[in-house]
C-alpha atoms as a PDB file:
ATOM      1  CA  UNK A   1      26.496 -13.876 -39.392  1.00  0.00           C
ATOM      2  CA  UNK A   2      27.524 -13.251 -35.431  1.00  0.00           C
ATOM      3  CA  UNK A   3      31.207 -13.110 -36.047  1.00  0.00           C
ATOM      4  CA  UNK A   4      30.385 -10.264 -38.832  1.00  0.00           C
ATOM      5  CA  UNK A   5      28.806  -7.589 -36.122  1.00  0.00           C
ATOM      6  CA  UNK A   6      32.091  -6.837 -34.316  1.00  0.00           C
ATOM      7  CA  UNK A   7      33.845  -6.158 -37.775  1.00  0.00           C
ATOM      8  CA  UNK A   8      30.651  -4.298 -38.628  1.00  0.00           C
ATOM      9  CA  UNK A   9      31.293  -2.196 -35.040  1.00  0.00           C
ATOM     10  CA  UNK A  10      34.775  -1.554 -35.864  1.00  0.00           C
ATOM     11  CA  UNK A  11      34.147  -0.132 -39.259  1.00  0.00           C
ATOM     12  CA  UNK A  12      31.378   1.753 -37.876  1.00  0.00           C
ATOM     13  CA  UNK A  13      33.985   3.378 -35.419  1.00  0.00           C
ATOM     14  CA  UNK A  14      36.058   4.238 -37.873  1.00  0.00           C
ATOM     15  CA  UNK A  15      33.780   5.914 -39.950  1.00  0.00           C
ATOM     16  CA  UNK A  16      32.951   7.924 -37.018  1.00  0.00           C
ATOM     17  CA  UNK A  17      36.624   8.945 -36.411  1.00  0.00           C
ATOM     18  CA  UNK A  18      37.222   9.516 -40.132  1.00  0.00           C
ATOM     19  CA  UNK A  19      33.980  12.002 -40.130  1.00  0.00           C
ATOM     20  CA  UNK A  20      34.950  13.619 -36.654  1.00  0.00           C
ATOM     21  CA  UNK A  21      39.034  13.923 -37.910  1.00  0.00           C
ATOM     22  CA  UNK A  22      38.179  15.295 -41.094  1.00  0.00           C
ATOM     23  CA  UNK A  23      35.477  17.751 -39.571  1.00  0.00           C
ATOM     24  CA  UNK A  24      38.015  18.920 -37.327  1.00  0.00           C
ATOM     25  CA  UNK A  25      40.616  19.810 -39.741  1.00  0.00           C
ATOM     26  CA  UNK A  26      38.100  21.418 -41.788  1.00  0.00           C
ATOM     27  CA  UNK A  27      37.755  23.814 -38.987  1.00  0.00           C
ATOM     28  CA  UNK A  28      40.947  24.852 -38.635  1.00  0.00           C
ATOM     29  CA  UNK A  29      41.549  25.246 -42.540  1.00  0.00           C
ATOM     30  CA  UNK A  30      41.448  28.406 -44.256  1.00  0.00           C
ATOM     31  CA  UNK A  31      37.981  27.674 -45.815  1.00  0.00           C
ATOM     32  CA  UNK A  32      36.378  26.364 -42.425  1.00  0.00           C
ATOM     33  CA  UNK A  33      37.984  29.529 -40.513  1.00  0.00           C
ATOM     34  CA  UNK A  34      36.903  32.291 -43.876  1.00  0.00           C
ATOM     35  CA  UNK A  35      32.993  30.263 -42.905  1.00  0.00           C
ATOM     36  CA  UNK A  36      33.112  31.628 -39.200  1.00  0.00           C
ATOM     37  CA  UNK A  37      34.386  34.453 -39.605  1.00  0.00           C
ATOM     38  CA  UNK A  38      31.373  35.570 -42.333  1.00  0.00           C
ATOM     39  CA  UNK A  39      31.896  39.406 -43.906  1.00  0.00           C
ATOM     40  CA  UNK A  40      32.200  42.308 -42.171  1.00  0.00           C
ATOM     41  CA  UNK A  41      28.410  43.285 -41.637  1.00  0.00           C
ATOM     42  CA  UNK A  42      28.276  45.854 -39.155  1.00  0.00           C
ATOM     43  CA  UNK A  43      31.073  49.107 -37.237  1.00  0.00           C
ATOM     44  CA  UNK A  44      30.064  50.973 -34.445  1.00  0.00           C
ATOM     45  CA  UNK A  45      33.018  53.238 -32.757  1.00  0.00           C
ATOM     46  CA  UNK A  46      32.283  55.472 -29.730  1.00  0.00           C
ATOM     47  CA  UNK A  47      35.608  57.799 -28.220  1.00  0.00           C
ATOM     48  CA  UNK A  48      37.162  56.248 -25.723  1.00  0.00           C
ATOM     49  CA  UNK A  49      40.008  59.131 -24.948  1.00  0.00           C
ATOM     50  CA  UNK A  50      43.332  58.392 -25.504  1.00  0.00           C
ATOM     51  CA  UNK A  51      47.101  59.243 -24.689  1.00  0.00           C
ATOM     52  CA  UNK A  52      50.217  61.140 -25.556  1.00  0.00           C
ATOM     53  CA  UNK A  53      50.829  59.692 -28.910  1.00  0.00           C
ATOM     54  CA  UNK A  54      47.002  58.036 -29.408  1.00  0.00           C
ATOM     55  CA  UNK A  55      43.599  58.773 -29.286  1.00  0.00           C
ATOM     56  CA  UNK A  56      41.542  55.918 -28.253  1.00  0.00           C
ATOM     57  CA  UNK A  57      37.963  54.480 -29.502  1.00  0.00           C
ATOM     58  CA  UNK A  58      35.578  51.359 -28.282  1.00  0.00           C
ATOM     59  CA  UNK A  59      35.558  49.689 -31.261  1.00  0.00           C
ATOM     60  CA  UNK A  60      32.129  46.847 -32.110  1.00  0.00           C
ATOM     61  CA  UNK A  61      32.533  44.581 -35.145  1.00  0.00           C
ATOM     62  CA  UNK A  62      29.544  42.689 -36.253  1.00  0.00           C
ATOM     63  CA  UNK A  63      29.769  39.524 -38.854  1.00  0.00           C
ATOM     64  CA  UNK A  64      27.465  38.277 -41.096  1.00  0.00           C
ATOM     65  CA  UNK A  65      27.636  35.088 -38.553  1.00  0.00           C
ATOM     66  CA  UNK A  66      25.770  36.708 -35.768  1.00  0.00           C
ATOM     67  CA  UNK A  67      29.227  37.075 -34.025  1.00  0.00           C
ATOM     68  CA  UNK A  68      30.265  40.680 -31.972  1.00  0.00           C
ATOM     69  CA  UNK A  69      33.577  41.165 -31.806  1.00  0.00           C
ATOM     70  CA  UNK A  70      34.207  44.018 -28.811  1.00  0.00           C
ATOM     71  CA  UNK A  71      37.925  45.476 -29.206  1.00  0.00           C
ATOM     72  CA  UNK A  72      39.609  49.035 -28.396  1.00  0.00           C
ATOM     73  CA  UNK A  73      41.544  50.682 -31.332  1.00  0.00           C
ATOM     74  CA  UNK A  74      44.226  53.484 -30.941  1.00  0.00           C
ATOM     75  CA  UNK A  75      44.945  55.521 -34.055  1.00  0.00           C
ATOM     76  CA  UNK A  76      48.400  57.437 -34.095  1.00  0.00           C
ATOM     77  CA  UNK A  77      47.720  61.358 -33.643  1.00  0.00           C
ATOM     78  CA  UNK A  78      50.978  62.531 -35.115  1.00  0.00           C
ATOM     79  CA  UNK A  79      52.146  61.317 -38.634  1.00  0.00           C
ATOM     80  CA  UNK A  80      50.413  61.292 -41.848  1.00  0.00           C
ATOM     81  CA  UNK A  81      47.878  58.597 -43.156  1.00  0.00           C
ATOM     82  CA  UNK A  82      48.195  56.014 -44.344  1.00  0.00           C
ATOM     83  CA  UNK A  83      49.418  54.177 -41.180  1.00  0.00           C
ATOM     84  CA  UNK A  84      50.472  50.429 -41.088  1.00  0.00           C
ATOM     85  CA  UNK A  85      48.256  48.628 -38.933  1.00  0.00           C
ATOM     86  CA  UNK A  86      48.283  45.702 -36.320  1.00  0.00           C
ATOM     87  CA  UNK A  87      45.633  43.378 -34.863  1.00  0.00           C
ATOM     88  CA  UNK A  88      46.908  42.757 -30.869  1.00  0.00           C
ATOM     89  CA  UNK A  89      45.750  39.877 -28.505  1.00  0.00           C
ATOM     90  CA  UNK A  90      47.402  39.521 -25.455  1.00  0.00           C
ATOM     91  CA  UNK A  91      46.236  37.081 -22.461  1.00  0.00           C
ATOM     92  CA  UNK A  92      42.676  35.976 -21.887  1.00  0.00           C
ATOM     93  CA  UNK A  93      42.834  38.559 -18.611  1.00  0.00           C
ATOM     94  CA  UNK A  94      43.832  41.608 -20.525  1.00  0.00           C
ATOM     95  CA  UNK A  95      41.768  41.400 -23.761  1.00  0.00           C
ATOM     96  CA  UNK A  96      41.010  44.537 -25.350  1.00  0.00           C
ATOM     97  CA  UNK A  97      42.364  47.156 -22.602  1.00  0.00           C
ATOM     98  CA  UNK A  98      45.590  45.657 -23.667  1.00  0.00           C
ATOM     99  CA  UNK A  99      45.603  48.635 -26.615  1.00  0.00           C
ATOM    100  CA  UNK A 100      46.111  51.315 -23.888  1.00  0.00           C
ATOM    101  CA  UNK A 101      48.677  49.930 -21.275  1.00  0.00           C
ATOM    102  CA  UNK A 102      51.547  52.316 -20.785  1.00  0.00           C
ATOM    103  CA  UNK A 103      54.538  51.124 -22.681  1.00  0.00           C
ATOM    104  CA  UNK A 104      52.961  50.416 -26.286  1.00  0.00           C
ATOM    105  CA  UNK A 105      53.256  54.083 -27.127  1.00  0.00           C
ATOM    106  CA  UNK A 106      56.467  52.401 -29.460  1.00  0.00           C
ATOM    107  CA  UNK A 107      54.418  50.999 -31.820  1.00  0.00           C
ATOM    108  CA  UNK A 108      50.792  53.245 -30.930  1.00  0.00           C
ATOM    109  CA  UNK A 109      52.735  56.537 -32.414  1.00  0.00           C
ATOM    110  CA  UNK A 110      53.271  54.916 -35.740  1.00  0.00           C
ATOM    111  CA  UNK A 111      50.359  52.437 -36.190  1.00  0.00           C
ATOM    112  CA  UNK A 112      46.596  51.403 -35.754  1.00  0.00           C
ATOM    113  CA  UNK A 113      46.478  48.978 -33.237  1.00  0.00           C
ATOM    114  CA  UNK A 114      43.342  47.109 -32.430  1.00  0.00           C
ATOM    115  CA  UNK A 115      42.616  44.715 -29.560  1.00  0.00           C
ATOM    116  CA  UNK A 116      39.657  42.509 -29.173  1.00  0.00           C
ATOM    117  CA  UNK A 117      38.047  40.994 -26.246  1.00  0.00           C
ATOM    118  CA  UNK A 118      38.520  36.969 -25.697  1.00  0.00           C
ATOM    119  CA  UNK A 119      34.960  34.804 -27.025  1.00  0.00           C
ATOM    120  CA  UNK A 120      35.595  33.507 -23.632  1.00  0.00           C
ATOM    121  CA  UNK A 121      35.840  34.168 -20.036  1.00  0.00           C
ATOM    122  CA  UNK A 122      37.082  31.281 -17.961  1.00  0.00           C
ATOM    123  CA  UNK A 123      37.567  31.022 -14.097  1.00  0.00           C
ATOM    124  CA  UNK A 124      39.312  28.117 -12.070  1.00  0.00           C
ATOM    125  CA  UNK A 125      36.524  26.540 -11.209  1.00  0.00           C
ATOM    126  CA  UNK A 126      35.515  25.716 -14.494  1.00  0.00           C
ATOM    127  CA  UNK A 127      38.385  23.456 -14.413  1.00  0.00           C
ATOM    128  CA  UNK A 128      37.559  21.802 -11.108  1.00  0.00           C
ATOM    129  CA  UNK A 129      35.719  17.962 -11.104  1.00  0.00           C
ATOM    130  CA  UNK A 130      34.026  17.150 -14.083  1.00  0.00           C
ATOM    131  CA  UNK A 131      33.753  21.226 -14.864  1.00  0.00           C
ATOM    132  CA  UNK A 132      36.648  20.957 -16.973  1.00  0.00           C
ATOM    133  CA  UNK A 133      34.599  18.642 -19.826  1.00  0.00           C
ATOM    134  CA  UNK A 134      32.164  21.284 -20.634  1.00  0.00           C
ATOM    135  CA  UNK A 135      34.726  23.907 -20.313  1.00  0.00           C
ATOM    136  CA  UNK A 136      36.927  21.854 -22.932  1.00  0.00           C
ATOM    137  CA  UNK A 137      34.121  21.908 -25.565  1.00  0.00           C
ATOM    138  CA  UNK A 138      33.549  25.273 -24.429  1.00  0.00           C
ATOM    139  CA  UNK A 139      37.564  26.504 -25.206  1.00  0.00           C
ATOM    140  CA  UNK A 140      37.312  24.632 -28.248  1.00  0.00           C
ATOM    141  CA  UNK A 141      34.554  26.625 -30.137  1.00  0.00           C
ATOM    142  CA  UNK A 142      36.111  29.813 -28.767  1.00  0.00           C
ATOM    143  CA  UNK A 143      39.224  29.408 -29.663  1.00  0.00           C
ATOM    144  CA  UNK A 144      38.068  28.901 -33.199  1.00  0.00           C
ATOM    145  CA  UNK A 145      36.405  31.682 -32.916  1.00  0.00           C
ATOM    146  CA  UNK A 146      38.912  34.228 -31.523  1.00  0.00           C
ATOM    147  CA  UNK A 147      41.573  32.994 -34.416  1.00  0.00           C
ATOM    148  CA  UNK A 148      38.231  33.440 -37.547  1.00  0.00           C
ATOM    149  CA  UNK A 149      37.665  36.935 -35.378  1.00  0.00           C
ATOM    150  CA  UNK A 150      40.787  37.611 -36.127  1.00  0.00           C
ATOM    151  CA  UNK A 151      40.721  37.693 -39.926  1.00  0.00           C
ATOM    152  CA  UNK A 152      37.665  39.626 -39.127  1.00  0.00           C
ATOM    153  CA  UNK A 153      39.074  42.816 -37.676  1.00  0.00           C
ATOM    154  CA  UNK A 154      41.819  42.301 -40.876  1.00  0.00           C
ATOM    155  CA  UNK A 155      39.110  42.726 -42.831  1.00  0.00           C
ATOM    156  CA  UNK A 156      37.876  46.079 -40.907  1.00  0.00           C
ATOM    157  CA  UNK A 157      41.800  47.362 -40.721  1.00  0.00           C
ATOM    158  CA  UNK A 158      41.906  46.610 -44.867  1.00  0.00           C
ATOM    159  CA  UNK A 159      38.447  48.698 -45.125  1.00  0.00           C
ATOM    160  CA  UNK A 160      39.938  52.247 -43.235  1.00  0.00           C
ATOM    161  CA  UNK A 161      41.031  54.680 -45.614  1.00  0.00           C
ATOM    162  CA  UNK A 162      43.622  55.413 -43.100  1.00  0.00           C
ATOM    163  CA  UNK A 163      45.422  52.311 -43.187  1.00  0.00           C
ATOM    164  CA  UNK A 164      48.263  50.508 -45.244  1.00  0.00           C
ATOM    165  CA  UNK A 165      46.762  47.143 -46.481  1.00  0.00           C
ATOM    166  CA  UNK A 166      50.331  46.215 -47.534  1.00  0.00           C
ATOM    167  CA  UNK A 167      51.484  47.082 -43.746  1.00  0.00           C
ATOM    168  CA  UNK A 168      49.215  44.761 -41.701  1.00  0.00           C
ATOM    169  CA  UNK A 169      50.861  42.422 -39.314  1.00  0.00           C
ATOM    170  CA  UNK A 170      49.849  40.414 -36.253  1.00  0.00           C
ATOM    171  CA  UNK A 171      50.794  40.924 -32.550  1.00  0.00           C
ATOM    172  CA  UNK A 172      49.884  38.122 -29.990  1.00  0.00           C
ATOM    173  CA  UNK A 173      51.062  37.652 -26.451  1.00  0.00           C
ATOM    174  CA  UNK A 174      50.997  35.080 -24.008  1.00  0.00           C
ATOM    175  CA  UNK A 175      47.660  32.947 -24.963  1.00  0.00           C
ATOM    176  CA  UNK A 176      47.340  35.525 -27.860  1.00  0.00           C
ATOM    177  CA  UNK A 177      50.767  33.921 -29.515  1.00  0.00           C
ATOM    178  CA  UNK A 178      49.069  30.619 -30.701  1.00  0.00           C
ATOM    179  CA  UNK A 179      46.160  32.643 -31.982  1.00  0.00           C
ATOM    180  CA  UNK A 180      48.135  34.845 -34.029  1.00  0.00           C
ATOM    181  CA  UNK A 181      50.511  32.185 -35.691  1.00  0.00           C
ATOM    182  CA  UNK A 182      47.354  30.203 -37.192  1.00  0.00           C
ATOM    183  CA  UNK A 183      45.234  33.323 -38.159  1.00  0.00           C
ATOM    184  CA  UNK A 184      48.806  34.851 -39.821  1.00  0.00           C
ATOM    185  CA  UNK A 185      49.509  31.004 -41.838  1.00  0.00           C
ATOM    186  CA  UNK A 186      45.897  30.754 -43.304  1.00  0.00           C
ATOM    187  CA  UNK A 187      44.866  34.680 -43.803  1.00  0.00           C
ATOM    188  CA  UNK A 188      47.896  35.718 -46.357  1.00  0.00           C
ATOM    189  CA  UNK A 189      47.541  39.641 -45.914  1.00  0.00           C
ATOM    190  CA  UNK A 190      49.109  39.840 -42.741  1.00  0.00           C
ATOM    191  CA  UNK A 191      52.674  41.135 -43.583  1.00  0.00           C
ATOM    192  CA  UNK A 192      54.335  39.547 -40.835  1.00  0.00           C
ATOM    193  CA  UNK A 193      53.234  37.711 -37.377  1.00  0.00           C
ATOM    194  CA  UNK A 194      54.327  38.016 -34.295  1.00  0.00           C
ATOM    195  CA  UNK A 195      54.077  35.937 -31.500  1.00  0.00           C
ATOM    196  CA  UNK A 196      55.507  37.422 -27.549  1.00  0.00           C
ATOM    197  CA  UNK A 197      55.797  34.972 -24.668  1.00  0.00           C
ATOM    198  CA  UNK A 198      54.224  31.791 -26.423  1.00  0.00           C
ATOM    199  CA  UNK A 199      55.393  28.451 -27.663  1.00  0.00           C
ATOM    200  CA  UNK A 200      54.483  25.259 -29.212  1.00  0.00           C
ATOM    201  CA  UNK A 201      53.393  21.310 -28.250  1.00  0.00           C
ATOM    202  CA  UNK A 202      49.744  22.515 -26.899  1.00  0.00           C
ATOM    203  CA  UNK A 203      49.979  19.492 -24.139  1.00  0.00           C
ATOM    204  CA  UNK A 204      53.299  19.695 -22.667  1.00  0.00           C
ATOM    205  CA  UNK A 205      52.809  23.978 -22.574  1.00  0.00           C
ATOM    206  CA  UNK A 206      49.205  23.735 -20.514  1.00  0.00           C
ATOM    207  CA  UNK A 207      50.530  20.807 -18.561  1.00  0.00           C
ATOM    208  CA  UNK A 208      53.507  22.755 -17.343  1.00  0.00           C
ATOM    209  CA  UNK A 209      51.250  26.053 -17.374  1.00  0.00           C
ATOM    210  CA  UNK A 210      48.735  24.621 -14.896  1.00  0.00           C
ATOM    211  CA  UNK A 211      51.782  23.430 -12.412  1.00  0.00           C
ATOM    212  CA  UNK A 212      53.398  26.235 -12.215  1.00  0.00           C
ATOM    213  CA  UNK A 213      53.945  26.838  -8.982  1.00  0.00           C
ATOM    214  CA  UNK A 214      53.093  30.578  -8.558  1.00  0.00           C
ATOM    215  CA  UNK A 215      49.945  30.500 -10.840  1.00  0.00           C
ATOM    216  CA  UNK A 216      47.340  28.525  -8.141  1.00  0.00           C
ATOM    217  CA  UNK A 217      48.978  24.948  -9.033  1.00  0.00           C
ATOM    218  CA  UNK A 218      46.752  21.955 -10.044  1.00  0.00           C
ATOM    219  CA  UNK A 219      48.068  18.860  -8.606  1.00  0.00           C
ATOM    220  CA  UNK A 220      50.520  17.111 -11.508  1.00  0.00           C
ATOM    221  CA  UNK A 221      48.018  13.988 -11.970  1.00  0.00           C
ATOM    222  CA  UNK A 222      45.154  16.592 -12.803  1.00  0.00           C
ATOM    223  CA  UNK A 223      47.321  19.125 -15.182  1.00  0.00           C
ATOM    224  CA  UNK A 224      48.645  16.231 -17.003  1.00  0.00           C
ATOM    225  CA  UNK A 225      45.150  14.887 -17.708  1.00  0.00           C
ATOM    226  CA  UNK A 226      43.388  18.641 -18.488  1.00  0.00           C
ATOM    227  CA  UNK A 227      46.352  18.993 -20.754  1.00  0.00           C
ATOM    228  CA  UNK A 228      46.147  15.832 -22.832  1.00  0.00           C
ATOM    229  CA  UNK A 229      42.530  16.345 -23.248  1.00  0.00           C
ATOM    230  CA  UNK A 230      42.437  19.854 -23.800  1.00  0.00           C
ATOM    231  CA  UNK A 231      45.170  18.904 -26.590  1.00  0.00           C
ATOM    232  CA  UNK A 232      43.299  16.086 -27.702  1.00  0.00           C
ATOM    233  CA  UNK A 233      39.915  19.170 -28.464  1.00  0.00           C
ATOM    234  CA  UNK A 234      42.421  21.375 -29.469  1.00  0.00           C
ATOM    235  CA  UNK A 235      45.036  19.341 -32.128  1.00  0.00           C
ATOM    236  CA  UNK A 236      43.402  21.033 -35.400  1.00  0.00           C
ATOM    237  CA  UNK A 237      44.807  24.289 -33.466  1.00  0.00           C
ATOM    238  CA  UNK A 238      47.983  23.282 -32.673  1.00  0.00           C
ATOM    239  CA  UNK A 239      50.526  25.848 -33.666  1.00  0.00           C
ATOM    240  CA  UNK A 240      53.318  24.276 -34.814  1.00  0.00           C
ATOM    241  CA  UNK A 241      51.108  22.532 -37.700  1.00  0.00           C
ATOM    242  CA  UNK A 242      50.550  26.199 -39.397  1.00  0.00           C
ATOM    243  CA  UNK A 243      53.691  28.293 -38.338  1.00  0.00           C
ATOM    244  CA  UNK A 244      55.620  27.145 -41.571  1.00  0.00           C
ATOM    245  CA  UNK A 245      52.663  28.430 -43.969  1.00  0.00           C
ATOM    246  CA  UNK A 246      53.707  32.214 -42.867  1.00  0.00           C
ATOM    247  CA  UNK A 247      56.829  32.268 -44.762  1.00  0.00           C
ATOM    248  CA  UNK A 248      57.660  33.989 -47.531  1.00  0.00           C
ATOM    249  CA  UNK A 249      56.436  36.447 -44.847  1.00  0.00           C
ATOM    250  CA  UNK A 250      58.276  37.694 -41.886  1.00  0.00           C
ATOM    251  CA  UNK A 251      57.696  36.084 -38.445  1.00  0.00           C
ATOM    252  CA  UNK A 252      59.433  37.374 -35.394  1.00  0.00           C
ATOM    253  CA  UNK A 253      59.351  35.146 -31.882  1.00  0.00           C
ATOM    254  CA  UNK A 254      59.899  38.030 -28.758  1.00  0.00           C
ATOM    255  CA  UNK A 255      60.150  35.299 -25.458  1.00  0.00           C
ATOM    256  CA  UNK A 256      61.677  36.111 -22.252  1.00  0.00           C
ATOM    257  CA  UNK A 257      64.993  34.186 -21.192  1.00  0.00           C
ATOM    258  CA  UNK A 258      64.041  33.433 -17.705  1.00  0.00           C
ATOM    259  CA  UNK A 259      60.121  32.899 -18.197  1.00  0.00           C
ATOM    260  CA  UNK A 260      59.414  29.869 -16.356  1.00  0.00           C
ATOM    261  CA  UNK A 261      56.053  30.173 -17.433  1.00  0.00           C
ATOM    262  CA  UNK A 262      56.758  29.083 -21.087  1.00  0.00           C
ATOM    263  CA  UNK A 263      59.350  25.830 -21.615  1.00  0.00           C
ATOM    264  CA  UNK A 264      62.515  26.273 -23.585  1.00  0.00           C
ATOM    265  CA  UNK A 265      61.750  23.085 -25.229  1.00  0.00           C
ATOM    266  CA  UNK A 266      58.313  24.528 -26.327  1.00  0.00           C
ATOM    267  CA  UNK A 267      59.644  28.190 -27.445  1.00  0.00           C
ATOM    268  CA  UNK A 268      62.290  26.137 -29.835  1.00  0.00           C
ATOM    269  CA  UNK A 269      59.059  23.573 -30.741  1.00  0.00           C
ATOM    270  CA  UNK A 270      57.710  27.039 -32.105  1.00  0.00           C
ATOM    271  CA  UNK A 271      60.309  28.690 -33.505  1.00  0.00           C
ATOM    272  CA  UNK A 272      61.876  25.662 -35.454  1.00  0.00           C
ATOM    273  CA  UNK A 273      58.200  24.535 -37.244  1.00  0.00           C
ATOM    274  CA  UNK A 274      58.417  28.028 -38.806  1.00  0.00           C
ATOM    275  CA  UNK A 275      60.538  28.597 -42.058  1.00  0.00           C
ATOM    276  CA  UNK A 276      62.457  31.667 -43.536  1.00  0.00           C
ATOM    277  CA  UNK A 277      62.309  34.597 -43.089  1.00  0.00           C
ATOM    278  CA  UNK A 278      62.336  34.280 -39.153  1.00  0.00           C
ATOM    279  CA  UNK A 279      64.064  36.045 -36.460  1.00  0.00           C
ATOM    280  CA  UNK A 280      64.058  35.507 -32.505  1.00  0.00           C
ATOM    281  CA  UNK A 281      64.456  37.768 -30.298  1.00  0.00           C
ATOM    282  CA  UNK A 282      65.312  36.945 -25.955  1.00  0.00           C
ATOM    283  CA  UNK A 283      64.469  39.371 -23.447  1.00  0.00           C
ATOM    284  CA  UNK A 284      66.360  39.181 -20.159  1.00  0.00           C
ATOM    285  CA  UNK A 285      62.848  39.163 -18.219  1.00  0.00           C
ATOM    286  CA  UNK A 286      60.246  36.321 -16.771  1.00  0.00           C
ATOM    287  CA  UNK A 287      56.625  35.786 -18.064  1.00  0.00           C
ATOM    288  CA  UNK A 288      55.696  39.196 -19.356  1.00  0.00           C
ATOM    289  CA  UNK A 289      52.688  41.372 -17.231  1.00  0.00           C
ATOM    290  CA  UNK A 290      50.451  43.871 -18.254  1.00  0.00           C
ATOM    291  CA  UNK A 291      51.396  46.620 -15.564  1.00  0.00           C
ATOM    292  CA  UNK A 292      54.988  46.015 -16.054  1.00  0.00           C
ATOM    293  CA  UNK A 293      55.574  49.504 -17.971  1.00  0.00           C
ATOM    294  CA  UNK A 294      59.181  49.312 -18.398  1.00  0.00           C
ATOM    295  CA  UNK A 295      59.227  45.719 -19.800  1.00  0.00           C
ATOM    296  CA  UNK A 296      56.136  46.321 -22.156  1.00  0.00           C
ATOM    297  CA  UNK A 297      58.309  49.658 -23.178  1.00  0.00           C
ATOM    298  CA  UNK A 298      61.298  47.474 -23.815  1.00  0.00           C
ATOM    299  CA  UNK A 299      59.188  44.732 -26.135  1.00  0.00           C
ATOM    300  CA  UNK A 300      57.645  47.256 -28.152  1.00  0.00           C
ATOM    301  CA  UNK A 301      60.800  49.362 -28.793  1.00  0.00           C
ATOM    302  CA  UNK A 302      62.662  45.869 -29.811  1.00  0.00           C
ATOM    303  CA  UNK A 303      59.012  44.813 -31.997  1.00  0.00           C
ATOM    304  CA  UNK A 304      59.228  48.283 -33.305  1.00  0.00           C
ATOM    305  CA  UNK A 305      62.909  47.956 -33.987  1.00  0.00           C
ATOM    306  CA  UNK A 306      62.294  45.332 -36.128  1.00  0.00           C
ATOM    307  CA  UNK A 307      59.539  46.321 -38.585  1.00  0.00           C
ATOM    308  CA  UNK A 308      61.324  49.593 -39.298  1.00  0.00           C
ATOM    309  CA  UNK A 309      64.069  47.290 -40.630  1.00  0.00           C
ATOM    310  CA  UNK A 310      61.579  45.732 -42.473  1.00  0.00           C
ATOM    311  CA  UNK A 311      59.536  48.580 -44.173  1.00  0.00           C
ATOM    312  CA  UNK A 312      56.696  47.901 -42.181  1.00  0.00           C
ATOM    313  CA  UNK A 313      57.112  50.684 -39.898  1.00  0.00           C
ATOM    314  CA  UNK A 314      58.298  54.485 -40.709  1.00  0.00           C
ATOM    315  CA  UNK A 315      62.303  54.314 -40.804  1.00  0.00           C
ATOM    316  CA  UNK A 316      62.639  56.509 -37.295  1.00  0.00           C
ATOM    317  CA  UNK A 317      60.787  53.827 -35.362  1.00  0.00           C
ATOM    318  CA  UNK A 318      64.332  51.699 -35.566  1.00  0.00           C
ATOM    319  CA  UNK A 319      65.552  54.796 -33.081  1.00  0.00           C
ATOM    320  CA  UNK A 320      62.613  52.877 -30.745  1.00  0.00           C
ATOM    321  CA  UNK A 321      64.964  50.060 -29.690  1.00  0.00           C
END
C-alpha cells in the first residue's frame, strides 16, 4: 500500500495541472474573455475639447462585471456620419491621452477613435526582489482584462448611431500590439487589426525588453528569469497562438526598421503566425514615442493609406500617405 502513495501524488499533480491548464485556456478563449468583459451597463461622456480636425470627450464605460473602463474618444468634426471607427491602445505610459497626441489627425479626421486607460499601473520597483511575484499575478489578471475591455468599448463603438459597425478595426502600439491581435482573433467584428511596434515569442520580447540598454537595464540573469515567468503567467496570451484566427480579415504589421526595442526575429514570429490577407509595412525609424509628432504623422498617414485601399476609410484618406 506504501509504494501506491507516490503514484497517488503524481496523479494528484497532474490533475492539478490538467485543472490549472485548462482554466487558463479557458481564459483566454472567446467564451472566457465574452465572461469578463459582461454587457455594456453603463456611458458617461463629459467634453474634453478637442483639435483641428476633432473634438475630444472623457469617455467612462461601465460593465455588467463591476469593471470601469476610463478612455478619451475623438469624433471627426468634418465629414458626414456614419464614420468608421477604431479602438487605440498604445503603451502602458500613454493610455488614453494617446487619442489626442499631435500626429493622429490622419486617421482622427475620418474616424472615431477611442483610447482606454491600462487596468494597470506598474513601476520598476514592482519588479525588484520578490516584488515581481505579486506583480506577475497582478499583470496576469490585467492583461486579461485590458484585451475583454477591449471587446467592451467594440461593443460601445457598435451602439453610436454615428458609427460604421462594418468599419471597426483595431489599433495597438507598442504593449498595445499583443492586446489588439488576441481581442481582433476572438471578437470577429473588428474589420481589420493592427498591430505598430510589437512582436511575438512573449519570453524572448520581455527578456530582450528589460535589457535594453537605454530603458533602466535589469541585469541579464534577472530579465531572463522575469521573462520566463512572466511567459510562463502569460502563455494563454501569447500572440502568436491567435494571430492566424484574424484572417479572412485584414491585418496590417507597421514596425520600425531600426527599433532595437522590438527583435527582428520576434516581428517575423508575429507576422508569419498570421494568415492571408496580411500586409507589413517598415518604417525607417527606432522604437516609436509619443511626442515624436512627425513620426506619429508618418504612421498614421501610411495606417491611413492602407484602409482607404481597403474600404475602410473614405477614398481621399489614401492622399494621407
Amino acid at each position: 500500500m506504501r509504494r501506491r502513495w507516490p503514484l497517488a501524488v503524481l496523479l494528484g499533480l497532474a490533475v492539478i495541472l490538467a485543472g490549472t491548464w485548462g482554466w487558463a485556456s479557458y481564459q483566454g478563449s472567446a467564451s472566457g474573455l465574452e465572461g469578463r468583459k459582461g454587457r455594456l451597463a453603463g456611458v458617461r461622456l463629459t467634453e474634453a475639447g478637442g483639435d483641428a480636425v476633432s473634438t475630444f470627450e472623457d469617455l467612462t464605460l461601465r460593465s455588467s462585471t463591476g469593471q470601469a473602463v476610463r478612455a478619451i474618444i475623438r469624433v471627426p468634426r468634418a465629414g458626414t456620419p456614419p464614420y468608421p471607427a477604431a479602438v487605440l491602445i498604445a503603451g502602458i505610459g500613454l493610455g488614453r491621452k494617446v487619442a489626442t497626441v499631435a500626429g493622429l489627425e490622419a486617421i482622427g479626421r475620418y474616424a472615431i477613435v477611442v483610447s482606454p486607460d491600462y487596468p494597470v499601473k506598474l513601476h520598476r520597483r514592482d519588479w525588484e526582489g520578490l516584488n515581481f511575484l505579486a506583480t506577475t499575478a497582478r499583470l496576469r489578471g490585467s492583461a486579461f482584462d485590458l484585451v475583454a475591455q477591449i471587446g467592451l468599448q467594440i461593443d460601445y463603438l457598435a451602439s453610436r448611431p454615428d458609427v460604421r459597425r462594418d468599419k471597426i478595426f483595431l489599433v495597438g502600439s507598442s504593449l498595445g500590439a499583443p492586446a489588439v491581435v488576441i481581442a481582433g482573433a476572438v471578437d470577429t467584428r473588428p474589420a481589420a487589426v493592427i498591430p505598430l511596434y510589437g512582436g511575438g515569442n512573449i519570453a524572448t520580447l520581455v527578456t530582450h525588453t528589460l535589457q535594453h540598454g537605454e530603458r533602466d537595464p535589469f541585469p541579464a540573469w534577472q530579465a531572463a528569469i522575469l521573462a520566463r515567468t512572466l511567459a510562463l503567467f502569460l502563455t494563454p496570451l501569447e500572440p502568436t497562438r491567435y494571430a492566424a484566427g484574424i484572417a479572412p480579415r485584414h491585418f496590417l504589421m507597421v514596425n520600425g526598421a531600426d527599433d532595437s526595442l522590438i527583435p527582428r526575429a520576434n516581428v517575423d514570429a508575429l507576422f508569419n503566425a498570421a494568415r492571408p490577407p496580411k500586409d507589413i509595412i517598415w518604417v525607417p525609424s527606432e522604437h516609436i514615442e509619443p511626442d515624436e509628432k512627425e513620426l506619429i504623422g508618418m504612421v498614421s498617414g501610411r495606417i491611413a493609406a492602407w484602409l482607404a485601399t481597403h474600404g475602410l476609410l473614405p477614398a481621399e484618406a489614401a492622399a494621407e500617405r
